[in-house]
N, C-alpha and C. Protein backbone atom coordinates (compact mmCIF):
# COMPACT_ATOMS: atom_id res chain seq x y z
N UNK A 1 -50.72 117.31 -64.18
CA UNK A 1 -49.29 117.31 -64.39
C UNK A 1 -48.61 116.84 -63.11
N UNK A 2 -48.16 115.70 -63.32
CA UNK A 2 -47.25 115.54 -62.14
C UNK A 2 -46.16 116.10 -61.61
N UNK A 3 -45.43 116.58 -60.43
CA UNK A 3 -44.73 117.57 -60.00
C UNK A 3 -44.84 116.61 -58.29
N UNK A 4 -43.52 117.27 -58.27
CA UNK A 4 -42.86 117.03 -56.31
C UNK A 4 -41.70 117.59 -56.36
N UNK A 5 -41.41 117.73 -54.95
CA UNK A 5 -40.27 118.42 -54.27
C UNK A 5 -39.39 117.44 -54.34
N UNK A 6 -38.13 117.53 -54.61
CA UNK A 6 -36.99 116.40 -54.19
C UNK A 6 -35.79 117.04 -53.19
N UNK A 7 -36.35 116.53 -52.10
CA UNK A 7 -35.21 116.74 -51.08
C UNK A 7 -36.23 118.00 -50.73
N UNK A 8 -37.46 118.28 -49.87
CA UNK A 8 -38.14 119.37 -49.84
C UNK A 8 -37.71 119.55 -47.91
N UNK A 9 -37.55 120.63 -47.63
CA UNK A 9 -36.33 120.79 -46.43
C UNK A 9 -37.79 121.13 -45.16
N UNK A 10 -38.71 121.15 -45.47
CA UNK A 10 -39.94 121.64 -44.43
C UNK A 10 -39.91 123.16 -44.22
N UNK A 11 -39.22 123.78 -44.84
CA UNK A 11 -39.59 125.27 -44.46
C UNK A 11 -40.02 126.40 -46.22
N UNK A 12 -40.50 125.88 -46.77
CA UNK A 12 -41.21 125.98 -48.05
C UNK A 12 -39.98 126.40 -49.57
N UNK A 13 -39.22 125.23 -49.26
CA UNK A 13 -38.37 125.04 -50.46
C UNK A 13 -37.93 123.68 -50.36
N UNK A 14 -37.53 123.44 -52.04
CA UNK A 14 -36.87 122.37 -51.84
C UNK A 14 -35.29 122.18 -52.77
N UNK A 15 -34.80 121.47 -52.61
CA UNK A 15 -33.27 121.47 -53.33
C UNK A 15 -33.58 120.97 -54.47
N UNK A 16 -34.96 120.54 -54.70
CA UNK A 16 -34.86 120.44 -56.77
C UNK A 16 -36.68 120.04 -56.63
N UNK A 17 -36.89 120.43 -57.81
CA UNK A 17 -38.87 120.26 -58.03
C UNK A 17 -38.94 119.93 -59.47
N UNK A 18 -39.20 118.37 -59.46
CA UNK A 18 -39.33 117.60 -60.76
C UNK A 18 -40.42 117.57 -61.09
N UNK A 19 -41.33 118.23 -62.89
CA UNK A 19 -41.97 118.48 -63.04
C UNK A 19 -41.88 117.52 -64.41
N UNK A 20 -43.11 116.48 -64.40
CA UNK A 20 -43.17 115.53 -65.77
C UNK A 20 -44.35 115.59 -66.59
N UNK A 21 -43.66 116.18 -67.56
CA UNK A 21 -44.77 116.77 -68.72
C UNK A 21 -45.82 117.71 -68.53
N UNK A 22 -45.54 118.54 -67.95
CA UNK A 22 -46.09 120.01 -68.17
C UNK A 22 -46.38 120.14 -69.60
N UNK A 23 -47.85 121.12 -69.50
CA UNK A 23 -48.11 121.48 -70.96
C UNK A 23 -48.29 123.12 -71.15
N UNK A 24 -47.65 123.88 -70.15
CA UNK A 24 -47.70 124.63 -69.73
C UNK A 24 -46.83 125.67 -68.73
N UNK A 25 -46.19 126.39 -69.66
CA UNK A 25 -44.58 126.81 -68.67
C UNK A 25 -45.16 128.55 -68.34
N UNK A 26 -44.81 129.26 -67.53
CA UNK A 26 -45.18 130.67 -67.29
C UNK A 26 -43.90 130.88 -66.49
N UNK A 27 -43.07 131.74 -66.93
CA UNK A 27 -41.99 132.90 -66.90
C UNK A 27 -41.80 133.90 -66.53
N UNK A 28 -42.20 134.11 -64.68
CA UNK A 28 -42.59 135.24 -64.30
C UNK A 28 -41.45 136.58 -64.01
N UNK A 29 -41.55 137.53 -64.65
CA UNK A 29 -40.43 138.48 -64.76
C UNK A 29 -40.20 139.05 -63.08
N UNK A 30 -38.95 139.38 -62.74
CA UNK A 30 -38.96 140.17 -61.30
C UNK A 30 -39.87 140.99 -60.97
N UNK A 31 -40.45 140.72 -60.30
CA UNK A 31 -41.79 141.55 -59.29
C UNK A 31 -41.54 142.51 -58.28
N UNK A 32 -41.97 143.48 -58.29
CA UNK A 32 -41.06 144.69 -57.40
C UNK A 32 -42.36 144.97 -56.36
N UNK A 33 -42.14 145.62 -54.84
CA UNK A 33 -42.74 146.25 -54.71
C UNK A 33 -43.34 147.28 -54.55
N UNK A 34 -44.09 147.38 -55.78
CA UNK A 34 -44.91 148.73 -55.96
C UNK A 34 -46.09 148.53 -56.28
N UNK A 35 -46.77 149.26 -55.78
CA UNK A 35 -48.41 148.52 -55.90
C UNK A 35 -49.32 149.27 -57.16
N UNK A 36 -50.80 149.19 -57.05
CA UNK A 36 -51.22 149.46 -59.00
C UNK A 36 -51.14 151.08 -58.58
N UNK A 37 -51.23 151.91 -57.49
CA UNK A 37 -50.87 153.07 -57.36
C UNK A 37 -49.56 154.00 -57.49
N UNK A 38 -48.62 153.07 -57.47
CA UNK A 38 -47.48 153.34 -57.75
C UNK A 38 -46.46 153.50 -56.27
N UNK A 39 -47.19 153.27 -55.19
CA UNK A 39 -46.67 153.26 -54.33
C UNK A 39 -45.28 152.28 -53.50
N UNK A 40 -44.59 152.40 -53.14
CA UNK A 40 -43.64 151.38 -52.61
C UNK A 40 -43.11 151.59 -51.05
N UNK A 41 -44.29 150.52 -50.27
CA UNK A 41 -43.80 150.98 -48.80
C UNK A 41 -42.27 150.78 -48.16
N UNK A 42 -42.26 151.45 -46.86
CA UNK A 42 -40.98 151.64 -46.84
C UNK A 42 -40.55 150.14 -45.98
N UNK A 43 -41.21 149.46 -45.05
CA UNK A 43 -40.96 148.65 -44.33
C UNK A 43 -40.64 147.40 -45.21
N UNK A 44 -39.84 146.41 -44.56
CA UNK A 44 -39.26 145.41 -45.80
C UNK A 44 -40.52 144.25 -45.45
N UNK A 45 -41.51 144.41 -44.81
CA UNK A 45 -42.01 143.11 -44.29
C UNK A 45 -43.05 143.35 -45.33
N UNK A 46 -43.55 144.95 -45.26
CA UNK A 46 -44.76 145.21 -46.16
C UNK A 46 -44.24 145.17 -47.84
N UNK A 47 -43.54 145.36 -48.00
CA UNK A 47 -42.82 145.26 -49.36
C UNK A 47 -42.49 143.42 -49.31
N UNK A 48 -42.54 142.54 -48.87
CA UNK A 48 -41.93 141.07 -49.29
C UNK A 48 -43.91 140.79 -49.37
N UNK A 49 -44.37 140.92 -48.82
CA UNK A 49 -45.60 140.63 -48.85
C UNK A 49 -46.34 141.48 -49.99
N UNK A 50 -46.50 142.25 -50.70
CA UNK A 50 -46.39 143.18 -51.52
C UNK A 50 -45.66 141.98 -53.03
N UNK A 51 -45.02 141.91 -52.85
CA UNK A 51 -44.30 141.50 -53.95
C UNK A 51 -44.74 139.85 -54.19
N UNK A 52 -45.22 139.08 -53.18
CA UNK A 52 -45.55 137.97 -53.44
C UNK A 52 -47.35 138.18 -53.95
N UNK A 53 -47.52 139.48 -53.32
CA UNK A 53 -48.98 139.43 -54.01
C UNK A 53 -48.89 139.73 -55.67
N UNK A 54 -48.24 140.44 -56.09
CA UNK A 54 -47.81 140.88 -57.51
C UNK A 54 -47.01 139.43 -58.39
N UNK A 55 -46.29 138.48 -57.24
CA UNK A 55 -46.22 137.28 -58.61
C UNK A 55 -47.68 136.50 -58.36
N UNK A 56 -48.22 136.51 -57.18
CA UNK A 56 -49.23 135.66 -57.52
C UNK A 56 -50.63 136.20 -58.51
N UNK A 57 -50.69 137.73 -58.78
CA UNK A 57 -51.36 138.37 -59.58
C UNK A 57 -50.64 137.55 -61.32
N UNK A 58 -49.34 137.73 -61.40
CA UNK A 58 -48.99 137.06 -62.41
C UNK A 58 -49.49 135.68 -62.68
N UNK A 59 -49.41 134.71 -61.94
CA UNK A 59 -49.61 133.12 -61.62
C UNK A 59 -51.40 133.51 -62.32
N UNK A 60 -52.10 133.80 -61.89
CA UNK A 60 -53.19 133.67 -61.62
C UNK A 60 -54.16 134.51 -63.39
N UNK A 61 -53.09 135.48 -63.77
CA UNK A 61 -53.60 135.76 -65.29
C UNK A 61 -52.62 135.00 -66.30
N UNK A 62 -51.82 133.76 -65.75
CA UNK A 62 -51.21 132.85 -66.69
C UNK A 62 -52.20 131.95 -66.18
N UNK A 63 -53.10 131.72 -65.15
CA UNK A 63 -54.23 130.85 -65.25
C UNK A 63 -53.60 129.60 -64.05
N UNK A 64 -52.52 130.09 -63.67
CA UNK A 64 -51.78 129.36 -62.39
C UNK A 64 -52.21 129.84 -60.93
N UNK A 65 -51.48 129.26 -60.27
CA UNK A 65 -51.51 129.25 -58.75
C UNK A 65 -50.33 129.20 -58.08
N UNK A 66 -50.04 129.81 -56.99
CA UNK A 66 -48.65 129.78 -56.05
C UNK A 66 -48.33 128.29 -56.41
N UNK A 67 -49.04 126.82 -56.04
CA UNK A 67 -48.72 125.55 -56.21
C UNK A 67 -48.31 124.94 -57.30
N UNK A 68 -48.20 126.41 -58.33
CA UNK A 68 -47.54 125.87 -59.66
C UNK A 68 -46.27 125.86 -60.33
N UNK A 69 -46.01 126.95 -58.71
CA UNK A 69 -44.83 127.28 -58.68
C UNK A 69 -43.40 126.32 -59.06
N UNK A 70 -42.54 126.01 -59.51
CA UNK A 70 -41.46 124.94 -59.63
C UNK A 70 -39.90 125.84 -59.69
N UNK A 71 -39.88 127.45 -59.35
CA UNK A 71 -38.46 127.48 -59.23
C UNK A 71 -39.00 129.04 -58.80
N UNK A 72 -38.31 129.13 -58.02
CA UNK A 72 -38.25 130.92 -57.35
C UNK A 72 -37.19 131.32 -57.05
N UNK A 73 -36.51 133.27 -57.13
CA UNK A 73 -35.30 133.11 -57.22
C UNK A 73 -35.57 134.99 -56.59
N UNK A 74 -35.47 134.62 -55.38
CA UNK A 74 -35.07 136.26 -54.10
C UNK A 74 -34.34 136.83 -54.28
N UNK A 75 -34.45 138.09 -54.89
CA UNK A 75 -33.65 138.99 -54.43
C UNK A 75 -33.02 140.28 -53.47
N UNK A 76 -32.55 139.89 -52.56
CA UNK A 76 -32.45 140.60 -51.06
C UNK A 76 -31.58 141.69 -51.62
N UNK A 77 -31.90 143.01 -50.94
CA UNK A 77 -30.99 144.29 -51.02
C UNK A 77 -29.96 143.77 -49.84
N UNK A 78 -30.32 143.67 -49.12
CA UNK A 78 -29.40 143.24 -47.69
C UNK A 78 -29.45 142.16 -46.74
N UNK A 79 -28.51 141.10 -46.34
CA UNK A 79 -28.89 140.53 -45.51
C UNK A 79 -29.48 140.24 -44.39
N UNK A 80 -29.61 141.41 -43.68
CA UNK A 80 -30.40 141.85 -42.69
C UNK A 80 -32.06 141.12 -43.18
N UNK A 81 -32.45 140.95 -44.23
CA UNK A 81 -33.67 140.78 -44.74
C UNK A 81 -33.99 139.34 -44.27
N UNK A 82 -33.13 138.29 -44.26
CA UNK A 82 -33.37 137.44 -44.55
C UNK A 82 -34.08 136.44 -43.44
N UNK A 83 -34.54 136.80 -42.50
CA UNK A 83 -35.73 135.95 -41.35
C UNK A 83 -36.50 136.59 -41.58
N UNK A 84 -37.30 137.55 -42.03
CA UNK A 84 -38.45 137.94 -42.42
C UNK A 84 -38.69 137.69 -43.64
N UNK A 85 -37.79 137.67 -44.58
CA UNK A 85 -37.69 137.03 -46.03
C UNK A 85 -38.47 135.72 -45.84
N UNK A 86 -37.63 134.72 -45.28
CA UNK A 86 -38.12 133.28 -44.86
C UNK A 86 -39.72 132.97 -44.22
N UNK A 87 -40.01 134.13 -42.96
CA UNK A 87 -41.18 133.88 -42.40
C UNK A 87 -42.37 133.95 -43.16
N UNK A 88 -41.96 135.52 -44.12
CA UNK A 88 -43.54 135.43 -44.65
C UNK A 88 -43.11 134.43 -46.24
N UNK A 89 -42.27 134.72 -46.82
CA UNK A 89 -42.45 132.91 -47.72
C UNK A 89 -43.24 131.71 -47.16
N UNK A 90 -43.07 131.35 -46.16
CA UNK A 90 -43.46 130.43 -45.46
C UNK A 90 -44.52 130.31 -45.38
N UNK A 91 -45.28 131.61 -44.69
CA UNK A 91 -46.67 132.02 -44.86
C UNK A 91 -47.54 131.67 -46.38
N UNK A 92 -46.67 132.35 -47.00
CA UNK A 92 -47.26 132.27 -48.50
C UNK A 92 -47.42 130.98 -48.89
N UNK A 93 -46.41 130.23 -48.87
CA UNK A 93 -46.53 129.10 -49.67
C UNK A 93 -46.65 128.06 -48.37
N UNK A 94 -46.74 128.00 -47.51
CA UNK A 94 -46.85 127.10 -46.84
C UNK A 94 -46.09 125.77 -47.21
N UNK A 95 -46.63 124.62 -46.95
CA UNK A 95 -46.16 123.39 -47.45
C UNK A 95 -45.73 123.30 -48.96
N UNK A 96 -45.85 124.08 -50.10
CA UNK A 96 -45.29 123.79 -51.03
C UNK A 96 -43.82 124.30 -51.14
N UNK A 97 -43.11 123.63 -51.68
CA UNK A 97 -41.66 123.64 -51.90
C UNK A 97 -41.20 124.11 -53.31
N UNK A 98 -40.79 124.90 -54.01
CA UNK A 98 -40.07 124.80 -55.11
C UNK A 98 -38.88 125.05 -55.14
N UNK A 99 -38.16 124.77 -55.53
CA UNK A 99 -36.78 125.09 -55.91
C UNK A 99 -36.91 126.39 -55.30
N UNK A 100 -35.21 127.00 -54.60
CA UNK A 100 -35.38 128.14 -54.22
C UNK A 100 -34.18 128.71 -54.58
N UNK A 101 -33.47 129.74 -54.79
CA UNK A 101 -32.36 130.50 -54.73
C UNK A 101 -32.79 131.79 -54.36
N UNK A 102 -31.70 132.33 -52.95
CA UNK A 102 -31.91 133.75 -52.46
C UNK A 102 -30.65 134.08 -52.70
N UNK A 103 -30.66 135.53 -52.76
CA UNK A 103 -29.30 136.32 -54.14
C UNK A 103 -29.27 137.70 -52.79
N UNK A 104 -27.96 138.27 -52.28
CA UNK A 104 -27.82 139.47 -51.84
C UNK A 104 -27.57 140.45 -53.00
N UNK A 105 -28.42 141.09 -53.81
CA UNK A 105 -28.12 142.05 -54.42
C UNK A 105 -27.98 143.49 -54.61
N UNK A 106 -27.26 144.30 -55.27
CA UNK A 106 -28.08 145.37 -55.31
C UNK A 106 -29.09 145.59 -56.49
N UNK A 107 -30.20 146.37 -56.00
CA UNK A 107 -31.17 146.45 -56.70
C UNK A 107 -31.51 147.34 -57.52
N UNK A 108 -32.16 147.40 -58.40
CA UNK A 108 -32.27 148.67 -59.52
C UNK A 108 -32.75 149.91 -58.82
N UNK A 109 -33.72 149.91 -58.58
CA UNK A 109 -34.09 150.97 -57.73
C UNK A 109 -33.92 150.88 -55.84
N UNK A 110 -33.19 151.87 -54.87
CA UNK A 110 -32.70 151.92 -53.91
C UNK A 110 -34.05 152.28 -53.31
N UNK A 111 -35.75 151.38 -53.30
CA UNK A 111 -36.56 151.67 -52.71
C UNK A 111 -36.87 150.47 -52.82
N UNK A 112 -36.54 149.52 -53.28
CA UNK A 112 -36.89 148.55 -53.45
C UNK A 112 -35.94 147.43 -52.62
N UNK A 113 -36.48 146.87 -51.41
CA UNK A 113 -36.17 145.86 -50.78
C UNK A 113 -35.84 144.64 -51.24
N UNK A 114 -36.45 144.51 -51.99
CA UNK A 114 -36.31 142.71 -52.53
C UNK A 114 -37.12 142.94 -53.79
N UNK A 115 -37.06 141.50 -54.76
CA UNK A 115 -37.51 141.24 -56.15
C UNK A 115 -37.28 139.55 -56.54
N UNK A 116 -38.40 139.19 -56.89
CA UNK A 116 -39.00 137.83 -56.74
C UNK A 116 -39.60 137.51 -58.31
N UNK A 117 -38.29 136.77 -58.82
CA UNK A 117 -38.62 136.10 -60.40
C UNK A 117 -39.19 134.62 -60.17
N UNK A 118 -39.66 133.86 -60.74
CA UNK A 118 -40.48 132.73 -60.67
C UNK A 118 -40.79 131.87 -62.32
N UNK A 119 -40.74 130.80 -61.40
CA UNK A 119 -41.56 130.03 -62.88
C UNK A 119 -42.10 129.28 -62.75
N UNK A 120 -43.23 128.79 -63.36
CA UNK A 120 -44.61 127.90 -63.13
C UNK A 120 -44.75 127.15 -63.66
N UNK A 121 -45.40 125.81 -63.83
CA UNK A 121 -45.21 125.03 -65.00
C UNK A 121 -46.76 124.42 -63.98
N UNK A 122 -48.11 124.19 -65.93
CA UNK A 122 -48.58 123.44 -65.46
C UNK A 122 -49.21 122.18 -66.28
């Protein structure tokens, strides 16, 4: 399936990710972090990392990969979040770019740092 970044900025997003003829779309619901114990650490660095492991658990039983990624959409409790938000994204996805939108929200549950919806196409 062909796929690229358009307008991809070097820090692992891009301002649009054109995807031609996918046969294969995956719809990943907001990902929280809480782990299969039920736990939710308190630090925001261990919780953003936490939560990218839980969409890529998703990616990966839709039979995808982080690189299949084509639109991701952050949700920050607070701005304060947002250079550690960026660093470990970065980490994660490295050179791939998808579409990005980061959102200051409040969040459903007040233990929860951030929440990371996604969609994959492959």
């Amino acid at each position: 399936m062909p796929s690229r970044a358009i307008n991809p900025t070097g820090v692992s997003y891009a301002q649009a990710h054109l995807v031609e003829a996918p046969t294969r779309w995956l719809f990943v619901s907001g990902q929280i972090p809480v782990d299969e114990d039920e736990n939710v650490p308190t630090d925001f660095e261990d919780q953003c990392r936490l939560v990218w492991r839980n969409v890529e658990k998703q990616l990966l039983a839709g039979g995808m990969a982080l690189q299949n990624l084509v639109k991701v959409t952050v949700f920050l409790s607070d701005r304060q979040y947002r250079d550690v938000n960026y660093r470990v994204r970065h980490e994660v996805l490295g050179g791939h770019s998808p579409a990005l939108t980061i959102i200051v929200a409040d969040i459903y549950d007040e233990a929860w740092l951030l929440e990371i919806e996604a969609i994959a196409a492959a």
